[in-house]
Protein backbone atom coordinates (compact mmCIF):
# COMPACT_ATOMS: atom_id res chain seq x y z
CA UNK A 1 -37.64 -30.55 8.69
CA UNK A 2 -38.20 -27.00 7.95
CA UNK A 3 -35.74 -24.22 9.17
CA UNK A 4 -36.10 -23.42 12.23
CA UNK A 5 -37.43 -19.58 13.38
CA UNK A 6 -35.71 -17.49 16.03
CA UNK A 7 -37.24 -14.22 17.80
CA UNK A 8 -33.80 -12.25 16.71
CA UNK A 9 -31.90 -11.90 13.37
CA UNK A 10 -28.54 -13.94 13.19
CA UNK A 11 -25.50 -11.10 14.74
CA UNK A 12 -23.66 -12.76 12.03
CA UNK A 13 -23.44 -9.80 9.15
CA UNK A 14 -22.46 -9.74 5.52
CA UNK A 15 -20.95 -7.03 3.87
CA UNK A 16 -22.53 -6.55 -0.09
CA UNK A 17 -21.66 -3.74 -2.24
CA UNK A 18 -23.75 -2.03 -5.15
CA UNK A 19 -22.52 0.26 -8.26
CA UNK A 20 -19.32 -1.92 -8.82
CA UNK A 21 -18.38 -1.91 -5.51
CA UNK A 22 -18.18 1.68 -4.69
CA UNK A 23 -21.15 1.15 -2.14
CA UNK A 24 -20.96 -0.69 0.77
CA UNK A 25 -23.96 -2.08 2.50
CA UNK A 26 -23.66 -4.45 5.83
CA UNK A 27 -26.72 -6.75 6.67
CA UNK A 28 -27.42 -9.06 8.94
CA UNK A 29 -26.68 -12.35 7.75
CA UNK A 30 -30.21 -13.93 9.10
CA UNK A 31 -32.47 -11.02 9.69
CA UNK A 32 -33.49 -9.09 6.99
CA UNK A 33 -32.15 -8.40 3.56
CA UNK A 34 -33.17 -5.38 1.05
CA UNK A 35 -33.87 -6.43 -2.57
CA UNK A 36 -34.55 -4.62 -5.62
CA UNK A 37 -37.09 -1.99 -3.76
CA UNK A 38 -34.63 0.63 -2.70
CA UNK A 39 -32.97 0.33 -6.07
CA UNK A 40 -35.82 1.07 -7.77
CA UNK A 41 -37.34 3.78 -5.89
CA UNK A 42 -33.89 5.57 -5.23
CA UNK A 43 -34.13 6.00 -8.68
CA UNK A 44 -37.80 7.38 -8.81
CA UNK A 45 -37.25 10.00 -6.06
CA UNK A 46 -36.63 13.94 -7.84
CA UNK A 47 -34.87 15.99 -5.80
CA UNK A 48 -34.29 19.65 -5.94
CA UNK A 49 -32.03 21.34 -4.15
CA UNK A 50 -30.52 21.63 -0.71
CA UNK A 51 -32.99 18.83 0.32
CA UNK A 52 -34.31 17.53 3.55
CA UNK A 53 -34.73 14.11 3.35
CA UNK A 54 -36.42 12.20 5.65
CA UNK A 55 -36.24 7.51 5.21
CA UNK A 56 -39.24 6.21 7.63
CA UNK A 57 -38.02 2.68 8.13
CA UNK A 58 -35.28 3.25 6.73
CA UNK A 59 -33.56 -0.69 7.89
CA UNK A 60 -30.16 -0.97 7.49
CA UNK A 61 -29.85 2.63 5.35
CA UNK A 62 -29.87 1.12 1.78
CA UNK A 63 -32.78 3.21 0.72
CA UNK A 64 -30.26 6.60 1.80
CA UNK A 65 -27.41 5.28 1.25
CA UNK A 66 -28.07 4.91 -2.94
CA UNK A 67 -29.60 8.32 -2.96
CA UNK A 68 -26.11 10.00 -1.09
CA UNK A 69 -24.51 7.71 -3.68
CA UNK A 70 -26.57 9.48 -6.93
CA UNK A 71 -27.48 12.41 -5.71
CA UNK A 72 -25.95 13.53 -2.60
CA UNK A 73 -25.05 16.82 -3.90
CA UNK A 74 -28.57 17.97 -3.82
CA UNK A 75 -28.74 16.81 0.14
CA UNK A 76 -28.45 18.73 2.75
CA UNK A 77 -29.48 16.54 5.05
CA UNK A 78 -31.17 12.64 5.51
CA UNK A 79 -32.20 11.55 8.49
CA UNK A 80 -32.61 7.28 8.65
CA UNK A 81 -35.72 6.43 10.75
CA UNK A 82 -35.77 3.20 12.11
CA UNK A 83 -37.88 1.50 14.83
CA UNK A 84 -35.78 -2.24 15.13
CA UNK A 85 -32.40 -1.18 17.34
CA UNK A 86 -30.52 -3.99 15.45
CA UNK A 87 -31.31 -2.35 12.29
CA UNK A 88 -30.41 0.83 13.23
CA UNK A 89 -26.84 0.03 14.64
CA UNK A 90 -26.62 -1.57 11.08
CA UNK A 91 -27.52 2.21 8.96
CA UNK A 92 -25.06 3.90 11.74
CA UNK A 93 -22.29 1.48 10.89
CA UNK A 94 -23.24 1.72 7.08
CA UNK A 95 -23.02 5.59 7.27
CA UNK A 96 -19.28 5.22 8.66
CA UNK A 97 -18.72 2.59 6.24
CA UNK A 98 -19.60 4.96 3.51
CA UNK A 99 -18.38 8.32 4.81
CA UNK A 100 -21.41 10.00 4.76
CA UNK A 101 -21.47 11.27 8.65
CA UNK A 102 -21.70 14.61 7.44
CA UNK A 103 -25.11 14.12 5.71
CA UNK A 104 -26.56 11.04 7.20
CA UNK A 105 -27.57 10.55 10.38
CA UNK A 106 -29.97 7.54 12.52
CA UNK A 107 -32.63 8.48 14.17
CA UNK A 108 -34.77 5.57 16.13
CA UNK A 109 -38.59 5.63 16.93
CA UNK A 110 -41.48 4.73 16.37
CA UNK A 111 -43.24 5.95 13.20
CA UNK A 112 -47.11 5.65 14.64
CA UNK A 113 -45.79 8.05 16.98
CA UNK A 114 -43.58 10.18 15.07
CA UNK A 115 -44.52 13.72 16.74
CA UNK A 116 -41.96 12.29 19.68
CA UNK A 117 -39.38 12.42 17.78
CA UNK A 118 -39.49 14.83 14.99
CA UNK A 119 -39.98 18.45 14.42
CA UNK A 120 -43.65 18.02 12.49
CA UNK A 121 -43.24 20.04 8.63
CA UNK A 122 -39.75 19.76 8.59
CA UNK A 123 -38.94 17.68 6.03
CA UNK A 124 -38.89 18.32 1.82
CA UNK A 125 -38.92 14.99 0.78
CA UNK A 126 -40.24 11.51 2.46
CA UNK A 127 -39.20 8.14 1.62
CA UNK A 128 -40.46 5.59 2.57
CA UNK A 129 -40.55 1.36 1.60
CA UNK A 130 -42.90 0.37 3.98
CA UNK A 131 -43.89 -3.03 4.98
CA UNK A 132 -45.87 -4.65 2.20
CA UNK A 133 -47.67 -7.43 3.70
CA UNK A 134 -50.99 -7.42 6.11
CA UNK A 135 -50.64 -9.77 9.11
CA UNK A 136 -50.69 -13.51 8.26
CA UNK A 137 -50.12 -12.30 4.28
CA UNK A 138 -47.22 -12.86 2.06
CA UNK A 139 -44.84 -15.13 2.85
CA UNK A 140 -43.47 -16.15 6.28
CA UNK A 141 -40.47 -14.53 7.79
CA UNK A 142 -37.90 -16.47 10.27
CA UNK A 143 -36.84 -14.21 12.51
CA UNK A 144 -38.44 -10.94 14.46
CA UNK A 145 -36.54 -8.47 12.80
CA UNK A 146 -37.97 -9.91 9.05
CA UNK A 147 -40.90 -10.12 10.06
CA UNK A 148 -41.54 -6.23 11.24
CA UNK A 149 -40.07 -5.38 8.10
CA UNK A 150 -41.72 -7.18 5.80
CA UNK A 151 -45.34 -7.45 7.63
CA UNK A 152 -47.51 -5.20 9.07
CA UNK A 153 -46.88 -6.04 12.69
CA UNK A 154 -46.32 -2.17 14.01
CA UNK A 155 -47.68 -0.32 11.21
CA UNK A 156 -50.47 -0.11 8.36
CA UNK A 157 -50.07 1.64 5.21
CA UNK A 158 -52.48 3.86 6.86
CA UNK A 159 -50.15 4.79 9.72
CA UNK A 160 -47.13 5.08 7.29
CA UNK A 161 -49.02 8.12 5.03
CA UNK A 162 -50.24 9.56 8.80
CA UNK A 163 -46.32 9.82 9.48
CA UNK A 164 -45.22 10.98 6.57
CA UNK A 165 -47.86 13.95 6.24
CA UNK A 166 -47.00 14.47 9.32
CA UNK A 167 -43.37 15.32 8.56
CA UNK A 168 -42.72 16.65 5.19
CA UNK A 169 -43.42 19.88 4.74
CA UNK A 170 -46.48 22.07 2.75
CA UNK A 171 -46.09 20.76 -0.82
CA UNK A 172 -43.44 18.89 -0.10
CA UNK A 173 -43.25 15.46 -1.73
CA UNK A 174 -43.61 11.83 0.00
CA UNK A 175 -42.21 8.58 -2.35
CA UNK A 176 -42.71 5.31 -1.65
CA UNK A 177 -42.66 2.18 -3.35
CA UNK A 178 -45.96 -0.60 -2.62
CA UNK A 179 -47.41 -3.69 -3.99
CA UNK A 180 -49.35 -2.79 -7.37
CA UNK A 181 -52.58 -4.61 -6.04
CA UNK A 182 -52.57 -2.14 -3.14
CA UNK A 183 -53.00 0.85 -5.55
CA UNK A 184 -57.13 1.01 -4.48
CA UNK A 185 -56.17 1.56 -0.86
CA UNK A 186 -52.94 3.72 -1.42
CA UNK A 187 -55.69 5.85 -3.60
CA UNK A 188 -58.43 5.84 -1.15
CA UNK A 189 -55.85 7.22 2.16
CA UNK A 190 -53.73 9.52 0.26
CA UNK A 191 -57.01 12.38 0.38
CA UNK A 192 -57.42 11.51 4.23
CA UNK A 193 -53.96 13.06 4.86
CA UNK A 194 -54.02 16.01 2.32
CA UNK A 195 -51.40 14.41 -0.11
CA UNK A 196 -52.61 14.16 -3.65
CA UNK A 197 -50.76 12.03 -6.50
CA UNK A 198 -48.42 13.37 -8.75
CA UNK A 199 -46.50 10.57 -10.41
CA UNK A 200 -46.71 7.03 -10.59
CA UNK A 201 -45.53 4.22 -12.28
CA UNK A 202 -46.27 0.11 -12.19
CA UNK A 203 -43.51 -2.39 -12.63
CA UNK A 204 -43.70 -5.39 -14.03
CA UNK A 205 -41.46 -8.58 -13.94
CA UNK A 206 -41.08 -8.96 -17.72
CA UNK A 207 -43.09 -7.59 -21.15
CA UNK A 208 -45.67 -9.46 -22.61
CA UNK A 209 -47.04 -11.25 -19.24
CA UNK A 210 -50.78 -11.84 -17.99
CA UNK A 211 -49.71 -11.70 -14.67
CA UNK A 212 -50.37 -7.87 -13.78
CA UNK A 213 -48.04 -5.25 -12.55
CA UNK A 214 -46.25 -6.47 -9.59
CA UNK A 215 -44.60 -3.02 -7.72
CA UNK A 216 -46.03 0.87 -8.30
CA UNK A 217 -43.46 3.74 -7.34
CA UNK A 218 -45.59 6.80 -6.44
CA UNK A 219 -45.05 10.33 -5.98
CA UNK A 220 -47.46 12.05 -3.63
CA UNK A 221 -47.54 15.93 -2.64
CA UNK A 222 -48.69 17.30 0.28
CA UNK A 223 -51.76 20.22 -0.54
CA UNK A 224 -50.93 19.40 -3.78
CA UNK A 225 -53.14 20.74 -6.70
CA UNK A 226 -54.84 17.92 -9.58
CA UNK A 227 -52.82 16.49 -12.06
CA UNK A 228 -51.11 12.95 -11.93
CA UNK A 229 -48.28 11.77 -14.13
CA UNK A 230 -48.15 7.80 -15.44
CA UNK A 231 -44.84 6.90 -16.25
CA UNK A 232 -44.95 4.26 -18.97
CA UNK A 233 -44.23 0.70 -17.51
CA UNK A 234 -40.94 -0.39 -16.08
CA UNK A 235 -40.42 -3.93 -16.63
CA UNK A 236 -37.79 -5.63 -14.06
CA UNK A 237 -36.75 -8.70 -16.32
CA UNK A 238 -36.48 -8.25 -20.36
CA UNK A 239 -38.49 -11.63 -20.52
CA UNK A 240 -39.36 -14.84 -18.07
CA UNK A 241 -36.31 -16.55 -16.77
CA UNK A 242 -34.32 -13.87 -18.82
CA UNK A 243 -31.80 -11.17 -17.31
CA UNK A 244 -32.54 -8.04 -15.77
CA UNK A 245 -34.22 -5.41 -18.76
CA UNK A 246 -31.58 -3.11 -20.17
CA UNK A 247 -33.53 0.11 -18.01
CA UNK A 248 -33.14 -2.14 -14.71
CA UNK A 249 -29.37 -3.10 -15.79
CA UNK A 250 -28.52 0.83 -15.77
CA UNK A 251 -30.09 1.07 -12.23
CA UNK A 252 -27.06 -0.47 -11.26
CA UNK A 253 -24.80 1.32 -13.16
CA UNK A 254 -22.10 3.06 -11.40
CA UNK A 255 -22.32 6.80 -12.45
């Protein structure tokens, strides 16, 4: 028999740490679980100064946590969006764990709707790692909370760009990380909300396969002029059933 499916995530939580153990992250146990997404676009994110940061769906907090972590002296601010109450008590609890009150703080609500709850333009930076997977696509979650992660059950891609235009500021800069065989559509609604691409870069699982990039990390500007940036290939695995690339392995370097 298969394993059997519940409406709500398991309360039971697990507490994993990142960068040697300086990070702490608590997840629920059964509900969902970040990967190597955050990790990777954490590290793809340029920030300037004094930075607004805004994380639509923002889950448990991983995705702000890592960039307080690196870079949290070019933060002013970095407010954790989240829609699914569970996850949100989990990024509140997370900010605590890591002491970053000060500069972190949970905000929940509902992104296809986002003028209720933030100030529109007030944002410098978006980040987003938005659901990947159309309804009945990609593999099939367990539990409620996985499943409005991972899938598209509140939210298209189109809804997420809507949101985020919606909040950053004029020529500020929106990042998000997206399957690489979504790159036509990402391309096609990026004009329809005035953000133009600046950077991008596809990630593959290991050099030398046939398989085709598997992730893109792109950097989109809002009234932004021409001009896009391709970042040579980022491969996640230095070859099939090897260990993580030397460029991935300093992702999770410490300092």
């Amino acid at each position: 028999m298969g394993k059997k499916c519940n409406d709500l995530a398991d309360v039971k939580r697990t507490q994993d740490t990142l960068f040697d153990g300086r990070l702490f992250c608590l997840q629920h146990a059964d509900g969902y679980r970040f990967s190597i997404d955050p990790v990777l676009l954490a590290h793809f994110v340029r920030l300037g100064k004094d930075e607004n940061v805004l994380d639509l769906g923002a889950g448990c907090g991983i995705l702000g946590l890592i960039l307080l972590y690196r870079a949290g002296n070019r933060i002013r601010s970095l407010t954790a969006f989240e829609l699914q109450a569970g996850l949100a008590e989990l990024a509140r609890d997370n900010i605590k764990l890591n002491q970053f009150q000060n500069q972190m703080q949970v905000m929940e609500g509902d992104l296809c709707d986002i003028k209720k709850s933030l100030k529109p333009e007030a944002y410098s930076t978006v980040v987003c790692n938005p659901p990947f997977y159309p309804l009945g696509g990609g593999r099939p979650s367990c539990n409620k909370e996985s499943e409005i992660a991972r899938h598209q059950v509140t939210c298209t891609l189109a809804d997420v760009l809507k949101a985020a235009a919606t909040a950053v500021k004029n020529r500020g800069r929106i990042y998000l990380i997206y399957p690489a065989d979504g790159l036509g559509s990402l391309f096609a609604l990026l004009p329809q909300q005035g953000l133009t691409a600046k950077r991008l870069q596809l990630i593959y699982s290991y050099p030398d396969t046939e398989t085709g990039a598997r992730l893109l990390l792109l950097e989109a500007m809002k009234n932004g002029g021409e001009g896009l940036e391709v970042l040579p290939p980022f491969y996640i695995y230095d070859k099939k059933n090897g260990n993580y690339s030397e460029a991935m392995q300093q992702l999770y370097e410490s300092s």
